[in-house]
N, C-alpha and C. Protein backbone atom coordinates (compact mmCIF):
# COMPACT_ATOMS: atom_id res chain seq x y z
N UNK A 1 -1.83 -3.76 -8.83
CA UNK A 1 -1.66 -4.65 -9.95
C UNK A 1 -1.13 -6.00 -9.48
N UNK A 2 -0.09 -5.97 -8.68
CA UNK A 2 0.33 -7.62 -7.94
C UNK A 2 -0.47 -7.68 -7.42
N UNK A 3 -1.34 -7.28 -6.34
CA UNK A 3 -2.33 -7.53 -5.71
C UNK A 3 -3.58 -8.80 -6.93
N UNK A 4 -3.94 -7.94 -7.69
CA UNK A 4 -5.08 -8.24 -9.13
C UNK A 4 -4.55 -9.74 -9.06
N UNK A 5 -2.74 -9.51 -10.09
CA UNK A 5 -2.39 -10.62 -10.70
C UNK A 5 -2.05 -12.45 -9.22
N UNK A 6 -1.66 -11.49 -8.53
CA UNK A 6 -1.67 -13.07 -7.31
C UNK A 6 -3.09 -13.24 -6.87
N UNK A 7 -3.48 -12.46 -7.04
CA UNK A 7 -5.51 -13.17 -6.69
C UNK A 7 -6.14 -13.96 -7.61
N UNK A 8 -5.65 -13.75 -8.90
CA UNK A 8 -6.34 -13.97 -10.09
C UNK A 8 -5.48 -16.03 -10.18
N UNK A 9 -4.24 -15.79 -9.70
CA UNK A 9 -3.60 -17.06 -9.62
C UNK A 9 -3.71 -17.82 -8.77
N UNK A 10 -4.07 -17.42 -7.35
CA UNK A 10 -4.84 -18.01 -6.29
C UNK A 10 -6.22 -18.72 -6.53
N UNK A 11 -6.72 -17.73 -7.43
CA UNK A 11 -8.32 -18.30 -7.45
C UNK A 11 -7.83 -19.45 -8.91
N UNK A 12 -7.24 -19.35 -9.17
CA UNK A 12 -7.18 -20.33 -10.46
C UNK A 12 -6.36 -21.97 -9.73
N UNK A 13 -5.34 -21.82 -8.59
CA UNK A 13 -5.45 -22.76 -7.95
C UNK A 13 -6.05 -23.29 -7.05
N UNK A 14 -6.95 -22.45 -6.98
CA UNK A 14 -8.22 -22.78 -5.97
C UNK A 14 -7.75 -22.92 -4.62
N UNK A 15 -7.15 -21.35 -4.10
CA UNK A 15 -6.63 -20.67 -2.88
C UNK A 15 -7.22 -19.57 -2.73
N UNK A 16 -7.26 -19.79 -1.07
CA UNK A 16 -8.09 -18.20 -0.61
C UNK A 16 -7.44 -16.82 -1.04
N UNK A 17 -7.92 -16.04 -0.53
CA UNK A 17 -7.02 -14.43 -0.49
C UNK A 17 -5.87 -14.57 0.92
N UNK A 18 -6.32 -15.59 1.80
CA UNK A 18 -5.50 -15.30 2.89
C UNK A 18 -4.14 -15.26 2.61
N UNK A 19 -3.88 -16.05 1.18
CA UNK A 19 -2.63 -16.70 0.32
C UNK A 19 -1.54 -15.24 0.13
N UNK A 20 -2.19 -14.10 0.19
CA UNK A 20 -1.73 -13.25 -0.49
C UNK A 20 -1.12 -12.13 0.82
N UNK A 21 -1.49 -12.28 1.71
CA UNK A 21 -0.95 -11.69 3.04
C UNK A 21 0.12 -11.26 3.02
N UNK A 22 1.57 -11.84 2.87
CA UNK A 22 2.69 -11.35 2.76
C UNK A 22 2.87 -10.25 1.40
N UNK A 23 2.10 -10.34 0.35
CA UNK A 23 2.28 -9.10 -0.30
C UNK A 23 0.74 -8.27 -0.24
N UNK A 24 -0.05 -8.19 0.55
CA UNK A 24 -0.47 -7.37 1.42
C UNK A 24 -0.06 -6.41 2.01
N UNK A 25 1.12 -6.90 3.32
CA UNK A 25 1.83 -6.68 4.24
C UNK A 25 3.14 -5.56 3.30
N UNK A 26 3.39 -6.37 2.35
CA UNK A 26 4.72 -5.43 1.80
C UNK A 26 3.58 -4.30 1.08
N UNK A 27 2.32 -4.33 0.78
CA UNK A 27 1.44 -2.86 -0.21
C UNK A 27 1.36 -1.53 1.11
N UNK A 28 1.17 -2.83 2.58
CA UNK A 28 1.01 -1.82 3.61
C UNK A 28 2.26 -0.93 3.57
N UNK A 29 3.33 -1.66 3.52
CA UNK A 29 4.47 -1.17 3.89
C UNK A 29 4.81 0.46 2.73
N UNK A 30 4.42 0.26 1.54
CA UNK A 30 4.63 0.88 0.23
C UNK A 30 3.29 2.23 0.56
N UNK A 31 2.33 1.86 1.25
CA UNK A 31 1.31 3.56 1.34
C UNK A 31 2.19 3.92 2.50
N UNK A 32 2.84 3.52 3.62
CA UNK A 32 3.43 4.06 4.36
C UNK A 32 4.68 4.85 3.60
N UNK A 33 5.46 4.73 2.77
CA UNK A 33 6.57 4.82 2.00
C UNK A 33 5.64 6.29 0.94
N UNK A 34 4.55 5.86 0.65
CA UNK A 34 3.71 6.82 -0.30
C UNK A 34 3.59 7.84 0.70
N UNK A 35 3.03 7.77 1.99
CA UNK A 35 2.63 9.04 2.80
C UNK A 35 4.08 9.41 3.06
N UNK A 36 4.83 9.29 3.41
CA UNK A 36 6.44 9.31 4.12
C UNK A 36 6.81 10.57 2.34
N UNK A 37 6.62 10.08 1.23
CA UNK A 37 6.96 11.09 0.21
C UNK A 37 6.17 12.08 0.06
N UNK A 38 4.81 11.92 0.40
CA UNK A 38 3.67 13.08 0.29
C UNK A 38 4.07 13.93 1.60
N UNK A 39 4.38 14.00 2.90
CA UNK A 39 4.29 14.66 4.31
C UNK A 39 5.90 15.04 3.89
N UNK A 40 6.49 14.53 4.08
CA UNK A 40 8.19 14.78 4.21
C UNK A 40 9.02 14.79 2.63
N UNK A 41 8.44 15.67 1.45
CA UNK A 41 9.28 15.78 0.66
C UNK A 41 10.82 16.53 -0.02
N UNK A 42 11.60 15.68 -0.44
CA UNK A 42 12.90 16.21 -0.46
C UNK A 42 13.25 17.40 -0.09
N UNK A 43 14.11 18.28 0.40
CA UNK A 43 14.24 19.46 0.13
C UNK A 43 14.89 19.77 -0.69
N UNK A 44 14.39 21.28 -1.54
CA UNK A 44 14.98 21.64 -2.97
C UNK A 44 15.95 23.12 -2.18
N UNK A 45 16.73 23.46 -2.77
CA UNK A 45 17.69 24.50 -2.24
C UNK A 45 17.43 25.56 -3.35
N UNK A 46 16.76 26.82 -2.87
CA UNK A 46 17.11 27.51 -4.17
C UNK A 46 18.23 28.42 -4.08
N UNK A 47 19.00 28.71 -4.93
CA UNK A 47 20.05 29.58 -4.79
C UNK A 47 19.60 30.88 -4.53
N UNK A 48 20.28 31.84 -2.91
CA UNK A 48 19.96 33.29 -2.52
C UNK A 48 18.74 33.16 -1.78
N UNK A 49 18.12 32.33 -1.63
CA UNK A 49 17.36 32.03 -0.57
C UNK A 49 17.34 31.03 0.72
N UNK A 50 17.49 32.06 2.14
CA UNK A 50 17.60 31.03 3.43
C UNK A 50 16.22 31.12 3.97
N UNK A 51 15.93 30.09 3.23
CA UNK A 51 14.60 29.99 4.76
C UNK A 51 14.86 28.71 5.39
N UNK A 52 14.74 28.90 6.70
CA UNK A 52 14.94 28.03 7.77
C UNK A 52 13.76 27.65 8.50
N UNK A 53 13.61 26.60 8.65
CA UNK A 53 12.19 26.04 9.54
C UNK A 53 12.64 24.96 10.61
N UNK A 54 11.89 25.32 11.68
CA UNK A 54 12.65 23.85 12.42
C UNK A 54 11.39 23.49 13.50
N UNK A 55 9.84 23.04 12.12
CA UNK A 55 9.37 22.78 12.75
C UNK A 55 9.22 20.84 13.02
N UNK A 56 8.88 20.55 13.59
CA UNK A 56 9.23 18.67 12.87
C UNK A 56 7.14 18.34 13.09
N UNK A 57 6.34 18.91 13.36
CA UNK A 57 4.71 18.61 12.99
C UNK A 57 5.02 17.43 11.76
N UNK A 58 5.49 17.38 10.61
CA UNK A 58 5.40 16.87 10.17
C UNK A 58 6.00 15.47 9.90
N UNK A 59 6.92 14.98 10.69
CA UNK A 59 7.23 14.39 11.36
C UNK A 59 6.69 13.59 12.60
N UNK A 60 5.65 14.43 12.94
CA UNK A 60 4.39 13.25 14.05
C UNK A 60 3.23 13.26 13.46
N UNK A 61 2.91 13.83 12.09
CA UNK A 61 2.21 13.44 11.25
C UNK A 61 2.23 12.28 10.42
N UNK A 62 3.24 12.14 10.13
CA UNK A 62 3.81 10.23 9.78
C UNK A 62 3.13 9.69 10.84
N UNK A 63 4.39 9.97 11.95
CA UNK A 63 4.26 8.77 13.04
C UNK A 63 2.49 8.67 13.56
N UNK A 64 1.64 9.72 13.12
CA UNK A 64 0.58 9.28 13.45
C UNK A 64 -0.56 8.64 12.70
N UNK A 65 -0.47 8.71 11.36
CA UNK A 65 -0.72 8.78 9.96
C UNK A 65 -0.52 7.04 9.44
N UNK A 66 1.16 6.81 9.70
CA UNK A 66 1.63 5.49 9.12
C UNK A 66 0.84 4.27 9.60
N UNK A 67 0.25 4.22 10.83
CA UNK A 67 -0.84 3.24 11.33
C UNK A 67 -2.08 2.93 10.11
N UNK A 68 -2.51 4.03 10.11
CA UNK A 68 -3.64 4.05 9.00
C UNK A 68 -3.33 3.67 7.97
N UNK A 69 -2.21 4.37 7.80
CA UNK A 69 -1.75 3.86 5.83
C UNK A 69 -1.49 2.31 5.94
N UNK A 70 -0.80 2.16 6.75
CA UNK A 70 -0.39 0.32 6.89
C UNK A 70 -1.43 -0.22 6.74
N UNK A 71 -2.46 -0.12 7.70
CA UNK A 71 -4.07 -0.84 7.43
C UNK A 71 -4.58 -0.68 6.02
N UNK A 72 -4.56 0.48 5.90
CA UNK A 72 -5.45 0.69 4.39
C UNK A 72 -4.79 0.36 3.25
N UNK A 73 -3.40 -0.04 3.53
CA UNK A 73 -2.68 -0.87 2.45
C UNK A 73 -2.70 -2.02 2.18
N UNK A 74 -3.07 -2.61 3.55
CA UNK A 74 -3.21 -4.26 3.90
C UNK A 74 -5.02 -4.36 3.00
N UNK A 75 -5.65 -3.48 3.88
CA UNK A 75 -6.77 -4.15 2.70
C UNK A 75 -7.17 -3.88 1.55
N UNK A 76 -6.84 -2.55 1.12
CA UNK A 76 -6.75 -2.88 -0.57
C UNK A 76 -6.16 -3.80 -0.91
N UNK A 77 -5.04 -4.34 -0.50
CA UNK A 77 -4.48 -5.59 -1.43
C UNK A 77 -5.39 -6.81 -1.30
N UNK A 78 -5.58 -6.91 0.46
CA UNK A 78 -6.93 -8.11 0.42
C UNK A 78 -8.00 -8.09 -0.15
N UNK A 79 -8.63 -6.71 -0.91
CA UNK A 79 -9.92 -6.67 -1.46
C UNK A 79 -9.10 -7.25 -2.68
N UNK A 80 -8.37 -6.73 -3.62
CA UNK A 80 -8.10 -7.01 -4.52
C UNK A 80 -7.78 -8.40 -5.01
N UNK A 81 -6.94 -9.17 -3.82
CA UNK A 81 -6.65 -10.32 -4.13
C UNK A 81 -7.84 -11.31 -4.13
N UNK A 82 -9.00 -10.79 -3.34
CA UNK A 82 -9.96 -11.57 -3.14
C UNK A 82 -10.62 -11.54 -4.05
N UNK A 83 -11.22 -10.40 -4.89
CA UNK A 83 -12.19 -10.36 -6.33
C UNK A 83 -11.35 -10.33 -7.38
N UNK A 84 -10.06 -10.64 -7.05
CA UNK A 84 -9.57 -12.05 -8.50
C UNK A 84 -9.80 -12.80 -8.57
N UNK A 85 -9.41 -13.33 -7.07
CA UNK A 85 -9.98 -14.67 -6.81
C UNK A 85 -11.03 -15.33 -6.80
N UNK A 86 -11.94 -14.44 -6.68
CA UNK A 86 -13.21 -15.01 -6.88
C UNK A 86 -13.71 -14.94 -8.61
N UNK A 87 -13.57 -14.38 -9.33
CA UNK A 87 -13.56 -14.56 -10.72
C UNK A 87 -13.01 -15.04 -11.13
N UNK A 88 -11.09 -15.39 -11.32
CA UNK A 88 -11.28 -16.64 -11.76
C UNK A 88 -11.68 -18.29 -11.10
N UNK A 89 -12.12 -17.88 -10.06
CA UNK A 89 -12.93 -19.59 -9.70
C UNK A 89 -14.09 -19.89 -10.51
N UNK A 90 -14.85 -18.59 -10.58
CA UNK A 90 -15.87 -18.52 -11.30
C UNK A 90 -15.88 -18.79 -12.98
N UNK A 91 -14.61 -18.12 -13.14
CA UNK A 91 -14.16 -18.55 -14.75
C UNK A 91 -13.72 -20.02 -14.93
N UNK A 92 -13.37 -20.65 -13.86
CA UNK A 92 -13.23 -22.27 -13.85
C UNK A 92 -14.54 -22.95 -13.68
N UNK A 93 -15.45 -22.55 -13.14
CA UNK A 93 -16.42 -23.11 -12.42
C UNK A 93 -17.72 -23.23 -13.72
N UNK A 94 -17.38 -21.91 -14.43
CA UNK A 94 -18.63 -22.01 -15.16
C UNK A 94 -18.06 -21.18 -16.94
């Protein structure tokens, strides 16, 4: 949705998508933060039950994982910021 709304204001000042990079960069940061809650979620304690695990796989599943998510966060936001941008130029233009 920030992605949409700073594209849509870019293209209305008649600025590229490159404009939008730094919150790009912070969407990358946020699927990394999304996988980090999906792979590694809280632990719940139930009462009268010990189970113990001490495996950490999931833990170099991030660390191998978070590369990708960073990228694929960076360009959804650049697709997005860019086909705002390009509609409203187009909504100025014509």
């Amino acid at each position: 949705m920030a992605a949409w709304t700073t594209g849509a204001w870019l293209g209305r000042h008649r600025r590229g998508s490159r404009w939008a990079l730094p919150l790009s960069i912070a969407g990358g940061a946020l699927a990394i933060v999304a996988l980090a809650l999906v792979l590694l979620p809280p632990d719940v304690d139930v009462p009268g039950q010990a189970s113990y695990t001490y495996g950490y796989g999931d833990a170099f599943a991030l660390a191998i994982l978070a590369p990708f998510a960073f990228a694929i966060g960076i360009a959804l936001c650049q697709t997005l910021a860019f086909v705002a941008a390009r509609r409203a130029r187009a909504r100025l233009l014509g």
